[in-house]
N, C-alpha and C. Protein backbone atom coordinates (compact mmCIF):
# COMPACT_ATOMS: atom_id res chain seq x y z
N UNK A 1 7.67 2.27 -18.44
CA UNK A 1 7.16 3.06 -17.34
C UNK A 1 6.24 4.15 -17.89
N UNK A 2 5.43 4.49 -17.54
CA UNK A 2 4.37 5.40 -17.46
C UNK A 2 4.86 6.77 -17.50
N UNK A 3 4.43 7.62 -18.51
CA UNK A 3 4.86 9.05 -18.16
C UNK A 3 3.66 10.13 -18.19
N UNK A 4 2.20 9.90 -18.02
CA UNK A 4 1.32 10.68 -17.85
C UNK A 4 1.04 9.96 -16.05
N UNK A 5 1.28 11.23 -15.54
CA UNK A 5 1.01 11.34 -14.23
C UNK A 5 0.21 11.09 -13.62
N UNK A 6 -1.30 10.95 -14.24
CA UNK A 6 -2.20 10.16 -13.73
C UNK A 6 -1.92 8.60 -13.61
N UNK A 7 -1.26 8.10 -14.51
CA UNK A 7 -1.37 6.67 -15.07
C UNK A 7 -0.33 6.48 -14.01
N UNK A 8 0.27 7.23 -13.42
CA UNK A 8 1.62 6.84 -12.80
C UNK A 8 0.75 6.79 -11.11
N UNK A 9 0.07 7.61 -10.89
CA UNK A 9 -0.89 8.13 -9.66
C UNK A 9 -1.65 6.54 -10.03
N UNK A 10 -1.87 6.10 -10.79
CA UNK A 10 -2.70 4.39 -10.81
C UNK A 10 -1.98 3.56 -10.23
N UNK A 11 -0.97 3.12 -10.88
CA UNK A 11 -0.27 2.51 -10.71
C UNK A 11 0.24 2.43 -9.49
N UNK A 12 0.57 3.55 -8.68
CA UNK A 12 0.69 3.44 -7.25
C UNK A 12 -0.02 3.03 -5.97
N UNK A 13 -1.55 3.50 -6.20
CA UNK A 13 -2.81 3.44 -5.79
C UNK A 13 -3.21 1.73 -6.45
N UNK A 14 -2.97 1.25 -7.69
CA UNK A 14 -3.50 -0.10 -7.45
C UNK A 14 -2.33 -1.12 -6.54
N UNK A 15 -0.91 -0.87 -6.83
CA UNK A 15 0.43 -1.47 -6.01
C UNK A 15 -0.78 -1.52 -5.04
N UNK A 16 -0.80 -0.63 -3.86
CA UNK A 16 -1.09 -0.73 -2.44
C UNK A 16 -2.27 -1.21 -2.03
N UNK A 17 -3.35 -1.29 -3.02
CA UNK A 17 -4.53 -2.02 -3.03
C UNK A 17 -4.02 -3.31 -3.37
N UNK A 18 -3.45 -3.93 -3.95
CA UNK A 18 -2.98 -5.34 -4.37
C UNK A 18 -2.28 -5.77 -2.85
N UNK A 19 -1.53 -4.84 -2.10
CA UNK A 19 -0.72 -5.51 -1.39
C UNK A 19 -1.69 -5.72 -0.20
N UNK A 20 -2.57 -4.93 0.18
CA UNK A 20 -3.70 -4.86 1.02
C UNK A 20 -4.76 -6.36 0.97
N UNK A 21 -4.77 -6.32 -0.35
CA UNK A 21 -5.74 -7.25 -1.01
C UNK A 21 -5.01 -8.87 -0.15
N UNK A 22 -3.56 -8.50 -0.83
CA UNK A 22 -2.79 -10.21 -0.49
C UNK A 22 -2.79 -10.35 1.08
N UNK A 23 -2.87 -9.08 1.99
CA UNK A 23 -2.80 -9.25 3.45
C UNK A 23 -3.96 -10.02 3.96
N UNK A 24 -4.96 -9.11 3.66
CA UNK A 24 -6.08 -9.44 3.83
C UNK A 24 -6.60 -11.21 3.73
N UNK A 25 -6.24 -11.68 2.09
CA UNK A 25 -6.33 -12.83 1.89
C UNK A 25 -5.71 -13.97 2.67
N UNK A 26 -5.08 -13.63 3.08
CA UNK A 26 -4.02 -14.52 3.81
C UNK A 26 -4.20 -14.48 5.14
N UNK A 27 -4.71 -13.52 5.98
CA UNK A 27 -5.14 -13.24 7.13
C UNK A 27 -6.30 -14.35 7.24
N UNK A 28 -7.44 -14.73 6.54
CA UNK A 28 -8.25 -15.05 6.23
C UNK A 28 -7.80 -16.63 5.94
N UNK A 29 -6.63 -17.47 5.26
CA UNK A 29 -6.38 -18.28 4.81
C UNK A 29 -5.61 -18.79 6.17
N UNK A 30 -5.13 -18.35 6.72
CA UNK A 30 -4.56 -18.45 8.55
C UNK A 30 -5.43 -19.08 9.20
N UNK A 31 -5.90 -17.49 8.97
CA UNK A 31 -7.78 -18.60 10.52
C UNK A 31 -8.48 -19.26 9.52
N UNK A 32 -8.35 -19.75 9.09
CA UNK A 32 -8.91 -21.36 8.54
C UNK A 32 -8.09 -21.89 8.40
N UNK A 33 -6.96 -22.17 8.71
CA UNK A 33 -6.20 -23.41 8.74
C UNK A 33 -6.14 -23.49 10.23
N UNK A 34 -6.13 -22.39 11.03
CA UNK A 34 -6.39 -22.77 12.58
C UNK A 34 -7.43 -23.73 12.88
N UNK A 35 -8.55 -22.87 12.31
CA UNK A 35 -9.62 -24.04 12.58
C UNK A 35 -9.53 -25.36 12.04
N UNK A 36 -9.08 -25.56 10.96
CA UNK A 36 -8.90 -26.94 10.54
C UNK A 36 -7.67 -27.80 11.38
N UNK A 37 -6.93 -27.11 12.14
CA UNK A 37 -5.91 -27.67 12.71
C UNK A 37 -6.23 -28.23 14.10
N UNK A 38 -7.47 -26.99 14.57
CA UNK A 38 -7.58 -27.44 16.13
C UNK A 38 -9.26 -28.42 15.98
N UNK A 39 -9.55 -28.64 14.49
CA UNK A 39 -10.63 -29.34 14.54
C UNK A 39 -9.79 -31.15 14.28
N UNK A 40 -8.29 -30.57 13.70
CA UNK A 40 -7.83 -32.40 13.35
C UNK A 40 -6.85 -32.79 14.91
N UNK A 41 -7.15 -31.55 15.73
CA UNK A 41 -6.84 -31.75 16.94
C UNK A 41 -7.62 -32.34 18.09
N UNK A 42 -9.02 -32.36 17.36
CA UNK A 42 -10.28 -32.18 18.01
C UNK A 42 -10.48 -31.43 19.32
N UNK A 43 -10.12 -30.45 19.31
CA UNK A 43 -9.77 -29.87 20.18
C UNK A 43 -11.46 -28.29 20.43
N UNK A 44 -12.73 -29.04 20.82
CA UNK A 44 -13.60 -28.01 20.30
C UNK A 44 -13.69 -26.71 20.93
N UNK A 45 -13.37 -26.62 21.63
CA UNK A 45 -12.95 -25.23 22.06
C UNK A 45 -11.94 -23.87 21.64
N UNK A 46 -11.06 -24.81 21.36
CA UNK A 46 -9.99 -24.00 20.56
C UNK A 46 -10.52 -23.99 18.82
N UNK A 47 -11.73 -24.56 18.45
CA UNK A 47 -12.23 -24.77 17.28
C UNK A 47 -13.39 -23.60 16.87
N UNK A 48 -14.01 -23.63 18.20
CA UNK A 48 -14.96 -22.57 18.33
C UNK A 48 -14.22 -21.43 18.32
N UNK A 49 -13.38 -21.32 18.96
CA UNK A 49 -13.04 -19.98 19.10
C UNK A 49 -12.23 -19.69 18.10
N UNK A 50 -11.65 -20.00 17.20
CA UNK A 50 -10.63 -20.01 15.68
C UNK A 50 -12.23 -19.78 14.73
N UNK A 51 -12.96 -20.27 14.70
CA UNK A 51 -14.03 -20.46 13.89
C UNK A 51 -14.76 -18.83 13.80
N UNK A 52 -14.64 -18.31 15.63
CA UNK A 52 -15.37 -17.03 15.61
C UNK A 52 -14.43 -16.10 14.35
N UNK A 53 -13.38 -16.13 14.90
CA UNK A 53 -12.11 -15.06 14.30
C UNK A 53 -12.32 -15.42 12.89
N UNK A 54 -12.22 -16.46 12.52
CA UNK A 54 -12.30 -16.71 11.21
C UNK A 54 -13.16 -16.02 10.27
N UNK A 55 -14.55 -16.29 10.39
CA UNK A 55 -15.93 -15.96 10.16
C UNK A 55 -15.65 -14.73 10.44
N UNK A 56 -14.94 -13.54 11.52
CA UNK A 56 -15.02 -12.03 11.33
C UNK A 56 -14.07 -12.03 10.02
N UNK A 57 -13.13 -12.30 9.99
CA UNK A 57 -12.09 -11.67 8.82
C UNK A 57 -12.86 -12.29 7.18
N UNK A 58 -13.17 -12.99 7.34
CA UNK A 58 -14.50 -13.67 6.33
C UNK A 58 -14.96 -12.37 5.72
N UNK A 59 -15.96 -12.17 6.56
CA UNK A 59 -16.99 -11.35 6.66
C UNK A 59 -16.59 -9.60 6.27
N UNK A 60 -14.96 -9.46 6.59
CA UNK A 60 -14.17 -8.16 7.06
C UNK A 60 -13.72 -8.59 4.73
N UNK A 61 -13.31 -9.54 4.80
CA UNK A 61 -12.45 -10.07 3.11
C UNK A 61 -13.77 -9.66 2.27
N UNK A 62 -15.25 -9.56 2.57
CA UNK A 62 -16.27 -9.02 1.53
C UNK A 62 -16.62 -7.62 1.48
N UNK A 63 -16.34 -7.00 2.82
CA UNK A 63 -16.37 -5.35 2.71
C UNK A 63 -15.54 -4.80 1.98
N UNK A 64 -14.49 -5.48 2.29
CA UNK A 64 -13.23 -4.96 1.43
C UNK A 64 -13.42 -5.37 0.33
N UNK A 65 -14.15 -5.58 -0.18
CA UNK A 65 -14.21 -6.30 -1.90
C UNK A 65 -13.04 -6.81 -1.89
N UNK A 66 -12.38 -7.90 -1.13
CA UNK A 66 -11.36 -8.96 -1.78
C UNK A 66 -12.08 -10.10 -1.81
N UNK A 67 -12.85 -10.61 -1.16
CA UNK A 67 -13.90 -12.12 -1.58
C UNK A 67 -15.46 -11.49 -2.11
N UNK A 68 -15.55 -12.65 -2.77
CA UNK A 68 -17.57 -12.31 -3.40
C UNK A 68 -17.85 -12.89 -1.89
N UNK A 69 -19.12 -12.18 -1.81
CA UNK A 69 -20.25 -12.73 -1.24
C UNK A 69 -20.90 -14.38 -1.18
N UNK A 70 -20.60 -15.27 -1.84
CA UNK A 70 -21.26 -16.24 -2.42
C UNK A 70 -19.90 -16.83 -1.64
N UNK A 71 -18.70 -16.88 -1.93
CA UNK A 71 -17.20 -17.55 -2.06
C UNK A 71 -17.40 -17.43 -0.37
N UNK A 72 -17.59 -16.61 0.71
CA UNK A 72 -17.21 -15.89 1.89
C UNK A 72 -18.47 -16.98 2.35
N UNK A 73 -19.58 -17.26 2.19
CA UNK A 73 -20.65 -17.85 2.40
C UNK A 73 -20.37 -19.25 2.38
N UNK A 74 -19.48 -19.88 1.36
CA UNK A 74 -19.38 -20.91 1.42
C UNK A 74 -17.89 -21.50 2.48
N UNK A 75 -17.12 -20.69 2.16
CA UNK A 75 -16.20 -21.04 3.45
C UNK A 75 -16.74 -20.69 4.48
N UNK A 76 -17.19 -20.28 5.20
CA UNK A 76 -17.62 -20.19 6.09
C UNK A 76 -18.34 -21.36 6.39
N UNK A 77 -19.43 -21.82 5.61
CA UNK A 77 -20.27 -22.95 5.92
C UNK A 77 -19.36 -24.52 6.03
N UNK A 78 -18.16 -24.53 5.32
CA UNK A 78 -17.71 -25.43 4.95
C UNK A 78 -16.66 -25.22 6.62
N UNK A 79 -16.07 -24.03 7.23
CA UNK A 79 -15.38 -24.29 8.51
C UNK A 79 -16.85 -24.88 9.90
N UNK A 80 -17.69 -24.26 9.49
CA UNK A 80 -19.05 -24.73 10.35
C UNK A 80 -19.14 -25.78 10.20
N UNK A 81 -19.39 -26.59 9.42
CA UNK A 81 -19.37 -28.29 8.94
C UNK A 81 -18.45 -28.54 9.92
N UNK A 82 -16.94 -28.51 9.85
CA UNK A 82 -16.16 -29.24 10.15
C UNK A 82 -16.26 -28.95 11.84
N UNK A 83 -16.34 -27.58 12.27
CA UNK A 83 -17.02 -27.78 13.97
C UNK A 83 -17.61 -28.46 14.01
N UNK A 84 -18.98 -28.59 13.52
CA UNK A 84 -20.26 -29.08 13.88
C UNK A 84 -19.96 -30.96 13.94
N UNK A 85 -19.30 -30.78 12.95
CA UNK A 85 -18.78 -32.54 13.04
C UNK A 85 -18.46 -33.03 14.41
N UNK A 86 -17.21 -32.02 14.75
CA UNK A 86 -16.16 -32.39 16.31
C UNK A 86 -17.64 -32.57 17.79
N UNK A 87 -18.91 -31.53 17.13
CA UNK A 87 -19.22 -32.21 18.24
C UNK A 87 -20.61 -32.95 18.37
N UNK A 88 -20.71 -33.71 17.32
CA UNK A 88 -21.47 -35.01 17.48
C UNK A 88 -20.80 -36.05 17.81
């Protein structure tokens, strides 16, 4: 255990950023399995609208510096694919 008080003030401050981090991620790993669920449902409405939510917390996982830019870009494109499929 840590006994300079700063290092101990880290350690607390990264804990709650880590646990933030795993919420976040997973929030994010949810609405995309919605969408993948109501797209193997074919269900496009309930696809579109899982897809919107999705794409915000996406978008919400790069402000927060828990996803790159590039990573957030490509899931995203890759839940769009799978709409765009349901309705051709």
């Amino acid at each position: 255990m840590a006994q300079i008080k700063s290092q101990i003030k880290r350690i607390i401050t990264n804990e709650k950023a880590r646990q933030r981090n795993v919420s976040i991620r997973s929030e994010v790993r949810t609405a995309s399995k919605k969408v993948r669920v109501a797209v193997e449902a074919k269900d496009l409405a309930a696809a579109e609208q899982a897809l919107k939510v999705a794409v915000k917390l996406i978008d919400s996982s790069v402000t927060a510096g828990v996803a790159k830019r590039n990573t957030a870009a490509r899931q995203k494109s890759e839940l769009q694919r799978l709409v765009n499929g349901l309705k051709a």
